[in-house]
N, C-alpha and C. Protein backbone atom coordinates (compact mmCIF):
# COMPACT_ATOMS: atom_id res chain seq x y z
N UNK A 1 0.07 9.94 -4.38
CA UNK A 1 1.37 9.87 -3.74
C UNK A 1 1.79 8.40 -3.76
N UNK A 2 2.62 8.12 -4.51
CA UNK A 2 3.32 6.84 -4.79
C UNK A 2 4.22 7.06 -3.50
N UNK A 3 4.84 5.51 -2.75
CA UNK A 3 5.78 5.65 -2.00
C UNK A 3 5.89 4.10 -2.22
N UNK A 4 7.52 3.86 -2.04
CA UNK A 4 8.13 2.41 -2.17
C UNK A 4 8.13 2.31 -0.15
N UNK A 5 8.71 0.27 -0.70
CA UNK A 5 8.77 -0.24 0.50
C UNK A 5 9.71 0.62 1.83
N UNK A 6 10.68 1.59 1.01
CA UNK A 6 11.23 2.00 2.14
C UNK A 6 10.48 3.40 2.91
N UNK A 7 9.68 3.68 1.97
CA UNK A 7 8.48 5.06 3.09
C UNK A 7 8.81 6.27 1.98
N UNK A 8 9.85 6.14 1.01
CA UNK A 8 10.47 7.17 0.18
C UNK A 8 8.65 7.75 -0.93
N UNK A 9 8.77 9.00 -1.73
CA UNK A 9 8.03 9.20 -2.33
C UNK A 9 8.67 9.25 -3.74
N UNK A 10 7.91 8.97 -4.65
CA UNK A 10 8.14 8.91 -6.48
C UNK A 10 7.69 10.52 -6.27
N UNK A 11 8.90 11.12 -7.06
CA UNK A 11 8.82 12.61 -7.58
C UNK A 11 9.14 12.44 -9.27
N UNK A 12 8.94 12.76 -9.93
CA UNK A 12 9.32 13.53 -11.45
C UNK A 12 9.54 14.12 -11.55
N UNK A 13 10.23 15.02 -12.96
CA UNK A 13 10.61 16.12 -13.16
C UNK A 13 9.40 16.30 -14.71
N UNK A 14 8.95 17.36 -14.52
CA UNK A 14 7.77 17.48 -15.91
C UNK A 14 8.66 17.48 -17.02
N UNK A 15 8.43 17.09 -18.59
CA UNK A 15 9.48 16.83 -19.53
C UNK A 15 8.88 18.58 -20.35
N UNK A 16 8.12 18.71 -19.87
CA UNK A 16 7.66 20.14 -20.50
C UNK A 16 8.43 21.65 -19.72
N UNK A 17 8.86 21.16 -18.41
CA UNK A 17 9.40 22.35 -18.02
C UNK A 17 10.68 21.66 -17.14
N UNK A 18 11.19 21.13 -17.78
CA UNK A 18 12.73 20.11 -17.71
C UNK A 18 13.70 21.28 -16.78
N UNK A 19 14.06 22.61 -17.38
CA UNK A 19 14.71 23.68 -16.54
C UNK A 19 14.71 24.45 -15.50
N UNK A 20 13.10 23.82 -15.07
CA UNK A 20 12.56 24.88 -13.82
C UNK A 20 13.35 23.74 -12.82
N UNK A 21 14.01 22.92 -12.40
CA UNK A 21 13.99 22.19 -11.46
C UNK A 21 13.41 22.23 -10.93
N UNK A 22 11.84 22.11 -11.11
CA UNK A 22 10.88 21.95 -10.17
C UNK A 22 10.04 20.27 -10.66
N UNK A 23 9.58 19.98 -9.35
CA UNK A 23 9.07 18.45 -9.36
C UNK A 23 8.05 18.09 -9.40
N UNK A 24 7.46 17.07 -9.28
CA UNK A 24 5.87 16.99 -8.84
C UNK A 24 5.76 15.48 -8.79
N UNK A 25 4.61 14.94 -7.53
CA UNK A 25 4.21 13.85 -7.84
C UNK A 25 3.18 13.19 -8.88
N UNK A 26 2.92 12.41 -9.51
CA UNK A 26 1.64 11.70 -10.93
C UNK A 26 0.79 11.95 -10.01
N UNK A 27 -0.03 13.02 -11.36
CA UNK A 27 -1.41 13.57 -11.10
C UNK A 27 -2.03 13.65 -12.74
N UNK A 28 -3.44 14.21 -12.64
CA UNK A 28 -4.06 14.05 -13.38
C UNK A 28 -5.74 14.01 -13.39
N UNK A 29 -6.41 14.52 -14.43
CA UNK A 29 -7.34 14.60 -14.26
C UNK A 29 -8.36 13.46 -14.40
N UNK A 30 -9.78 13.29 -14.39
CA UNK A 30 -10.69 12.52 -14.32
C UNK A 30 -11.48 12.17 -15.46
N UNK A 31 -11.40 11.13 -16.16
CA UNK A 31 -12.21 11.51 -17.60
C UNK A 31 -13.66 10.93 -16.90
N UNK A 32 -14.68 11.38 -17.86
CA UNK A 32 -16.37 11.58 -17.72
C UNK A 32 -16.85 10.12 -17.30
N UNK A 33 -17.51 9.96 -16.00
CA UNK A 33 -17.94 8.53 -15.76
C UNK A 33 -16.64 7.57 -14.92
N UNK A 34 -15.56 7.97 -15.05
CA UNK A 34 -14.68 7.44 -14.25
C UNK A 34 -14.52 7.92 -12.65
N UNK A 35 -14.31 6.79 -11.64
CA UNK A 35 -14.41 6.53 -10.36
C UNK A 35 -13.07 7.60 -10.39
N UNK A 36 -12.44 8.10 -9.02
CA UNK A 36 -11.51 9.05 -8.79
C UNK A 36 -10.57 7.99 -8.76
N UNK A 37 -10.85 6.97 -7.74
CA UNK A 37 -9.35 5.81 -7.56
C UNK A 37 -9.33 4.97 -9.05
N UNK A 38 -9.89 4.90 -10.02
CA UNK A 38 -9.39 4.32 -11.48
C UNK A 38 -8.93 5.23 -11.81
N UNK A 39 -9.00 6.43 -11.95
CA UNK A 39 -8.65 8.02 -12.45
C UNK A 39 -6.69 7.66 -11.98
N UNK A 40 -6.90 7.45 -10.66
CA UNK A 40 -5.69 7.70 -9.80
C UNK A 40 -4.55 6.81 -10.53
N UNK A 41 -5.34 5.65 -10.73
CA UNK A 41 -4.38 4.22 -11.22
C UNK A 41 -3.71 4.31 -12.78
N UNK A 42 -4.89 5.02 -13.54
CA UNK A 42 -4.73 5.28 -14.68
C UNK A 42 -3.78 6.15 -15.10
N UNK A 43 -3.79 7.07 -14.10
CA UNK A 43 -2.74 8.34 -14.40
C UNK A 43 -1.23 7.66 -13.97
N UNK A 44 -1.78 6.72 -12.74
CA UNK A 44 -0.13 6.57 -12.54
C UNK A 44 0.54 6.07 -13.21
N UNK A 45 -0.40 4.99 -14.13
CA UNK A 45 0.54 3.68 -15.06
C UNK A 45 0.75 5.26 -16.37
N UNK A 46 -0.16 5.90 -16.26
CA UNK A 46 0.17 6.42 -18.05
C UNK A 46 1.67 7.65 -17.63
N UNK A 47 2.05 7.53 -16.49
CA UNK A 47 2.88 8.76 -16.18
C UNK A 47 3.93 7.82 -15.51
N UNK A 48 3.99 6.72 -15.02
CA UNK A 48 5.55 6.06 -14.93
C UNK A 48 5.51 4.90 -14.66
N UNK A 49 4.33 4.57 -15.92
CA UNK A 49 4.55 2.77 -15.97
C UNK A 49 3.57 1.81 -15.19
N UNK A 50 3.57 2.39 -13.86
CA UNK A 50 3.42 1.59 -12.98
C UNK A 50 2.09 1.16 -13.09
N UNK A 51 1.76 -0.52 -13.09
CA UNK A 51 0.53 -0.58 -13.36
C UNK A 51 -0.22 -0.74 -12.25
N UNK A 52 -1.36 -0.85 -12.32
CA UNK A 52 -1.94 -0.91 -11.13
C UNK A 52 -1.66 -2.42 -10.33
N UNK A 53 -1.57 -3.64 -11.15
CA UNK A 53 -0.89 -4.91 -9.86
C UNK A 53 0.32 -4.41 -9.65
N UNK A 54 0.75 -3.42 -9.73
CA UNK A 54 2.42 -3.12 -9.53
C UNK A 54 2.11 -2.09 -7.37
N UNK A 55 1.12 -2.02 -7.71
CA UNK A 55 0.75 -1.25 -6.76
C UNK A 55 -0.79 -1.36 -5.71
N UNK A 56 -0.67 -0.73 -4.36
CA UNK A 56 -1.76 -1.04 -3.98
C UNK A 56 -2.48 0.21 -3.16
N UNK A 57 -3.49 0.59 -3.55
CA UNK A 57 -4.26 2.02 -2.83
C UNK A 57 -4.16 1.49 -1.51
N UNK A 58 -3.85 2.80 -0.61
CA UNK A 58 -3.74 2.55 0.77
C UNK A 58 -5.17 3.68 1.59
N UNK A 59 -5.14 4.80 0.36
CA UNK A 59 -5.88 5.70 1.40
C UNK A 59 -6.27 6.61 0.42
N UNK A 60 -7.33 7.67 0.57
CA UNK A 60 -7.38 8.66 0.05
C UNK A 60 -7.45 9.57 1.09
N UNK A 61 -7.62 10.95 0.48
CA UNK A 61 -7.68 11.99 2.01
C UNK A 61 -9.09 12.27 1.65
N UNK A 62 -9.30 12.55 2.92
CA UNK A 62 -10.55 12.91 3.26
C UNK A 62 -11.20 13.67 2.77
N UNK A 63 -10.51 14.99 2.82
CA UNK A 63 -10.78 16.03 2.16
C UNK A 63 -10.34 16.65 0.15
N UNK A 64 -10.62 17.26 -0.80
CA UNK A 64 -10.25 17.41 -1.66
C UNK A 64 -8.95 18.93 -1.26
N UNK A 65 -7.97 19.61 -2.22
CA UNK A 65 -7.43 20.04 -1.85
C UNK A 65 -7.59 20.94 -2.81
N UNK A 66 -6.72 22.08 -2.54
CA UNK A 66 -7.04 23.65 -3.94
C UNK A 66 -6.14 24.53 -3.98
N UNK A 67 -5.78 24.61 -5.66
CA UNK A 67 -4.90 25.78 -5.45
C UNK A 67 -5.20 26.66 -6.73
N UNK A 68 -4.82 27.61 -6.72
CA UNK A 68 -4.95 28.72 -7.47
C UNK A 68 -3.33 28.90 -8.32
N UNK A 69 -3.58 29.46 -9.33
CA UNK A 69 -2.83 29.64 -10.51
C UNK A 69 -2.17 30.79 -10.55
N UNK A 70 -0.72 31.38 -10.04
CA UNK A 70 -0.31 32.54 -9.96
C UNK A 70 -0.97 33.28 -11.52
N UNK A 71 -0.95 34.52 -11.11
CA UNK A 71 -1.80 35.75 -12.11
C UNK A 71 -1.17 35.54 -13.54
N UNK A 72 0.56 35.43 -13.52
CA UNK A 72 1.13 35.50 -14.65
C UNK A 72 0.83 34.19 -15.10
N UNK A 73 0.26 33.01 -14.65
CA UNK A 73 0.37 32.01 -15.33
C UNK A 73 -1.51 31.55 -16.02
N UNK A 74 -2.34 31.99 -15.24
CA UNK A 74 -3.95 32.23 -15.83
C UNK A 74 -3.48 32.88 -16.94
N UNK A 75 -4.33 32.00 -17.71
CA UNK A 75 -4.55 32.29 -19.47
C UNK A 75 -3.88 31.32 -20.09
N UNK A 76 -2.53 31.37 -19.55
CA UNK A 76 -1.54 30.48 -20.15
C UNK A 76 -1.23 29.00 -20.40
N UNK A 77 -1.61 28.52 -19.35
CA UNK A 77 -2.16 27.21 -18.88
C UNK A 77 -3.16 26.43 -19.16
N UNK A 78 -3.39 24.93 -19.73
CA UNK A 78 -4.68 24.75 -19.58
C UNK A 78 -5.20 25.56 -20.94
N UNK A 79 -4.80 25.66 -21.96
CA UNK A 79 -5.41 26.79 -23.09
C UNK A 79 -6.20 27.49 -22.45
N UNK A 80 -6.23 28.51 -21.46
CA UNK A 80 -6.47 29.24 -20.63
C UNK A 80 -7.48 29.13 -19.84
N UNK A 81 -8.51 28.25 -19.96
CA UNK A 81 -9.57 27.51 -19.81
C UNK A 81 -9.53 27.40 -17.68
N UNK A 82 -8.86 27.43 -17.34
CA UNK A 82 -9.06 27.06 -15.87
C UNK A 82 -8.18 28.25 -15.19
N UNK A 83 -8.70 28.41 -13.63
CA UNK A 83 -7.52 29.07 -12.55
C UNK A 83 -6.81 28.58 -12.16
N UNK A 84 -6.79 27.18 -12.11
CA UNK A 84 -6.74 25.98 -10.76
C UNK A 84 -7.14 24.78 -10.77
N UNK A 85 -6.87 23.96 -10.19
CA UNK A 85 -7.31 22.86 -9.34
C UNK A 85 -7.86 22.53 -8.39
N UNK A 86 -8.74 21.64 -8.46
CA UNK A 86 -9.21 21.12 -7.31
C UNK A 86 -8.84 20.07 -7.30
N UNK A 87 -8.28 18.86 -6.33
CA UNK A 87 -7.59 17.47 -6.47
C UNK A 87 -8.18 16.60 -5.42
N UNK A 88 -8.63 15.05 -5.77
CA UNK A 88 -8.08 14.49 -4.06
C UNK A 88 -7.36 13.98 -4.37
N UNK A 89 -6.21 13.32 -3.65
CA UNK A 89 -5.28 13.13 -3.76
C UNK A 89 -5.08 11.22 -2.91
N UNK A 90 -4.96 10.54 -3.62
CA UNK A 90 -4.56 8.96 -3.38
C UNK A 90 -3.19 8.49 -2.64
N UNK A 91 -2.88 7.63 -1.52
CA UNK A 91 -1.43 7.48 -1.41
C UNK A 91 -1.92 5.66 -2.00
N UNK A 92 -0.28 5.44 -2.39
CA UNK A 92 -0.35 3.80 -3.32
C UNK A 92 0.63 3.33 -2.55
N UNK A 93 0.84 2.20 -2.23
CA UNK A 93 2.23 1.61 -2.16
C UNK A 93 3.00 0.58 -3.19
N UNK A 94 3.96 1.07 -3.86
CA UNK A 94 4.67 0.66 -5.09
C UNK A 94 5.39 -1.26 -4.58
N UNK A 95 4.85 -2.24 -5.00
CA UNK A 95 5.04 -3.33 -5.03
C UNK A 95 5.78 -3.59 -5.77
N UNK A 96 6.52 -2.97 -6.75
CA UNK A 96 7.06 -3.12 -7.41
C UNK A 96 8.64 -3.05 -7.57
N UNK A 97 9.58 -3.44 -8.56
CA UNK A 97 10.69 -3.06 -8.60
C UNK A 97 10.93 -1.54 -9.50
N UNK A 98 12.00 -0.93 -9.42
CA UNK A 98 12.54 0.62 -9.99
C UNK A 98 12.36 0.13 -11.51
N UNK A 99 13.08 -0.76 -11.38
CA UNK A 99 12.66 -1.39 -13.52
C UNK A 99 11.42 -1.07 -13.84
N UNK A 100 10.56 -1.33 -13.16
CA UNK A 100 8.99 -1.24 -13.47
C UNK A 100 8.92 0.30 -14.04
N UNK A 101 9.97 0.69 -13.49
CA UNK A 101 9.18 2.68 -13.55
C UNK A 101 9.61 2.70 -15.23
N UNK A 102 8.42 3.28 -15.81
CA UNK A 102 8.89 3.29 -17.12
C UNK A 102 8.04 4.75 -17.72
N UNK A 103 9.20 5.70 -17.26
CA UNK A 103 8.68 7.26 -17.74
C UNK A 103 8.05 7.39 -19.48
N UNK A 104 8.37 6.43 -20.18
CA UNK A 104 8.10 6.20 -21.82
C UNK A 104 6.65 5.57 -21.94
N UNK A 105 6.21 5.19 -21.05
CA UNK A 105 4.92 3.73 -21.27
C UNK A 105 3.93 5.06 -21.77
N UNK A 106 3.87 6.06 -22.05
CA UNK A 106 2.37 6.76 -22.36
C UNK A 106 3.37 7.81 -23.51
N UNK A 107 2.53 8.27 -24.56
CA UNK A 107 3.18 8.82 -25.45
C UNK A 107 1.86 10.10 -25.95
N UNK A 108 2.94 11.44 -25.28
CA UNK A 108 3.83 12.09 -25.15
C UNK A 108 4.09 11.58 -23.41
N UNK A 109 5.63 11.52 -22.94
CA UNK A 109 6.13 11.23 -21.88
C UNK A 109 5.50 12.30 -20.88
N UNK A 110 5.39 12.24 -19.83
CA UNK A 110 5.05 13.76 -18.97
C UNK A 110 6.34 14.11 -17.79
N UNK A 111 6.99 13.14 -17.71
CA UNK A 111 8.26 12.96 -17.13
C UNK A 111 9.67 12.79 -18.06
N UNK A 112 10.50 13.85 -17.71
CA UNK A 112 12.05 12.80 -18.07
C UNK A 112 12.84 12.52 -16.97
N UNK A 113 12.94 12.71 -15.93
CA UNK A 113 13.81 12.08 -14.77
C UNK A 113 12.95 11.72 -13.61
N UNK A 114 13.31 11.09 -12.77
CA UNK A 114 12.70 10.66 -11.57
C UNK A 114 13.26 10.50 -10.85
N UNK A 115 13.11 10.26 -9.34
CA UNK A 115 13.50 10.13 -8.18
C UNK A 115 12.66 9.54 -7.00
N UNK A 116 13.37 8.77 -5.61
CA UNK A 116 12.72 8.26 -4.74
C UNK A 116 12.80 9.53 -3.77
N UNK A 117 12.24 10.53 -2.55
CA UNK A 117 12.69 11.05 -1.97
C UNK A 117 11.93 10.85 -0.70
N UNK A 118 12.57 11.36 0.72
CA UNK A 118 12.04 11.30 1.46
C UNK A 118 10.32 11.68 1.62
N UNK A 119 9.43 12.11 2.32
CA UNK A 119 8.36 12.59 2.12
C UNK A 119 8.72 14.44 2.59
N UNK A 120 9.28 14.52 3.54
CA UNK A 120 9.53 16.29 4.36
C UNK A 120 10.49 16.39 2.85
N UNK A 121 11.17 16.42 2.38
CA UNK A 121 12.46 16.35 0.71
C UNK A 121 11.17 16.97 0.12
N UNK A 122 10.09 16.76 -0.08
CA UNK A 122 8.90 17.03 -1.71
C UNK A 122 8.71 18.49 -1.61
N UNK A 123 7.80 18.91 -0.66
CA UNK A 123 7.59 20.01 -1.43
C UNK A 123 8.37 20.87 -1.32
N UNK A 124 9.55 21.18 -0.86
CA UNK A 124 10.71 21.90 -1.56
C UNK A 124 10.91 22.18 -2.61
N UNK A 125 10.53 20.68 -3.06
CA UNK A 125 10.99 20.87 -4.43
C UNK A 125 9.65 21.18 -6.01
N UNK A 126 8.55 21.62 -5.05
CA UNK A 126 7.62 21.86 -5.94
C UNK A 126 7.18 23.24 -6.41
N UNK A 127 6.96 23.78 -7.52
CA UNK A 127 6.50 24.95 -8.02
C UNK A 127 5.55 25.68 -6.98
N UNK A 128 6.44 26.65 -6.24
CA UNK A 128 5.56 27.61 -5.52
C UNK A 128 4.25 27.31 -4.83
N UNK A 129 3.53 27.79 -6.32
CA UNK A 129 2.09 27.80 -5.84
C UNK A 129 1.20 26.31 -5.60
N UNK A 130 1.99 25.79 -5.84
CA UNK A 130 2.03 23.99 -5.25
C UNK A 130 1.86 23.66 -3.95
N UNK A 131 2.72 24.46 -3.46
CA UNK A 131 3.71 23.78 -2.21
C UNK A 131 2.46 23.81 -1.01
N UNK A 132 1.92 24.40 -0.62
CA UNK A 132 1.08 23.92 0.22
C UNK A 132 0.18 22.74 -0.09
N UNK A 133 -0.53 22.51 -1.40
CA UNK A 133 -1.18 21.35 -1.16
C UNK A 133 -0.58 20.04 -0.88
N UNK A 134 1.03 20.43 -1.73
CA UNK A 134 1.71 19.15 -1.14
C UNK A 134 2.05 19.09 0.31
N UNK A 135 2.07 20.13 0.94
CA UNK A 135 2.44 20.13 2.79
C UNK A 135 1.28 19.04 3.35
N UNK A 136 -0.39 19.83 2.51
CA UNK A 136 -0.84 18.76 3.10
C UNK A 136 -1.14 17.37 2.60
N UNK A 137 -0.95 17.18 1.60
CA UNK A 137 -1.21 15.49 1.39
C UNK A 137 0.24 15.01 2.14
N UNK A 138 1.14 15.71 2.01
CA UNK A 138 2.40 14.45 3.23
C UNK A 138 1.64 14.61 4.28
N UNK A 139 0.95 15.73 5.38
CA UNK A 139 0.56 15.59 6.44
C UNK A 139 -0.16 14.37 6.72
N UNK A 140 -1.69 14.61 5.11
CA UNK A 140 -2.32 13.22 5.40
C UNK A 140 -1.61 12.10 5.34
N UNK A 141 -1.11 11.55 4.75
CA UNK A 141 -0.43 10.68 4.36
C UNK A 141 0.69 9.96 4.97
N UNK A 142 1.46 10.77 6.23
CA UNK A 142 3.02 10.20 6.92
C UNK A 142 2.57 10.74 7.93
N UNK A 143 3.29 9.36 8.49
CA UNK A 143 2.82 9.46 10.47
C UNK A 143 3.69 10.37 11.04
């Protein structure tokens, strides 16, 4: 969970499913031998630029979080290979300026639009079977 100086959260729009108007915050998985918070940093610069002096880890949650893969979407996903996720989830604070955000810096893009939004604004705007894990990383995460 990226958030700028004003408390707002970095949302995207996935460039793979551009029509769902649905959002998500930079995530990503763990490659073999890598720490979770380099994992975290890595994903963020390769998904909107932001490098890691652009930013500073504030917290992780305590707990890891989980969700399951609606029925129609197992198989499909993931070359069918997974149900789900398991995540922990990092909050950063963006030191940076909006110029910095650079949805192009990793090739193929995983974003084409972006946005600052409140933190209660997110998971509204996330794919269903999402939306609770994002309820709770804002819980962890905003006072």
């Amino acid at each position: 969970m990226l958030i700028n100086q004003a408390g707002q959260v970095f949302v995207g729009k996935r460039i793979d499913n551009k029509d769902s108007g649905a959002w998500q915050m930079p995530q990503g998985g763990i490659d073999p031998g890598e720490e979770p918070a380099d994992a975290a940093l890595r994903e963020l610069a390769e998904e909107t630029g932001v490098r890691a002096e652009l930013c500073t880890l504030v917290a992780c949650m305590d707990e890891t979080v989980r969700y399951d893969l609606p029925e129609e979407l197992v198989g499909k996903l993931w070359g069918g290979k997974y149900r789900g996720q398991e995540q922990t989830w990092f909050l950063a604070r963006f030191d940076g300026e909006d110029v910095d955000i650079d949805l192009e810096a990793h090739d193929p893009p995983e974003f084409c639009e972006w946005q600052w939004l409140s933190p209660q604004e997110v998971p509204a705007l996330i794919v269903p079977f999402k939306r609770e894990v994002y309820e709770q990383v804002v819980a962890a995460f905003v006072d």
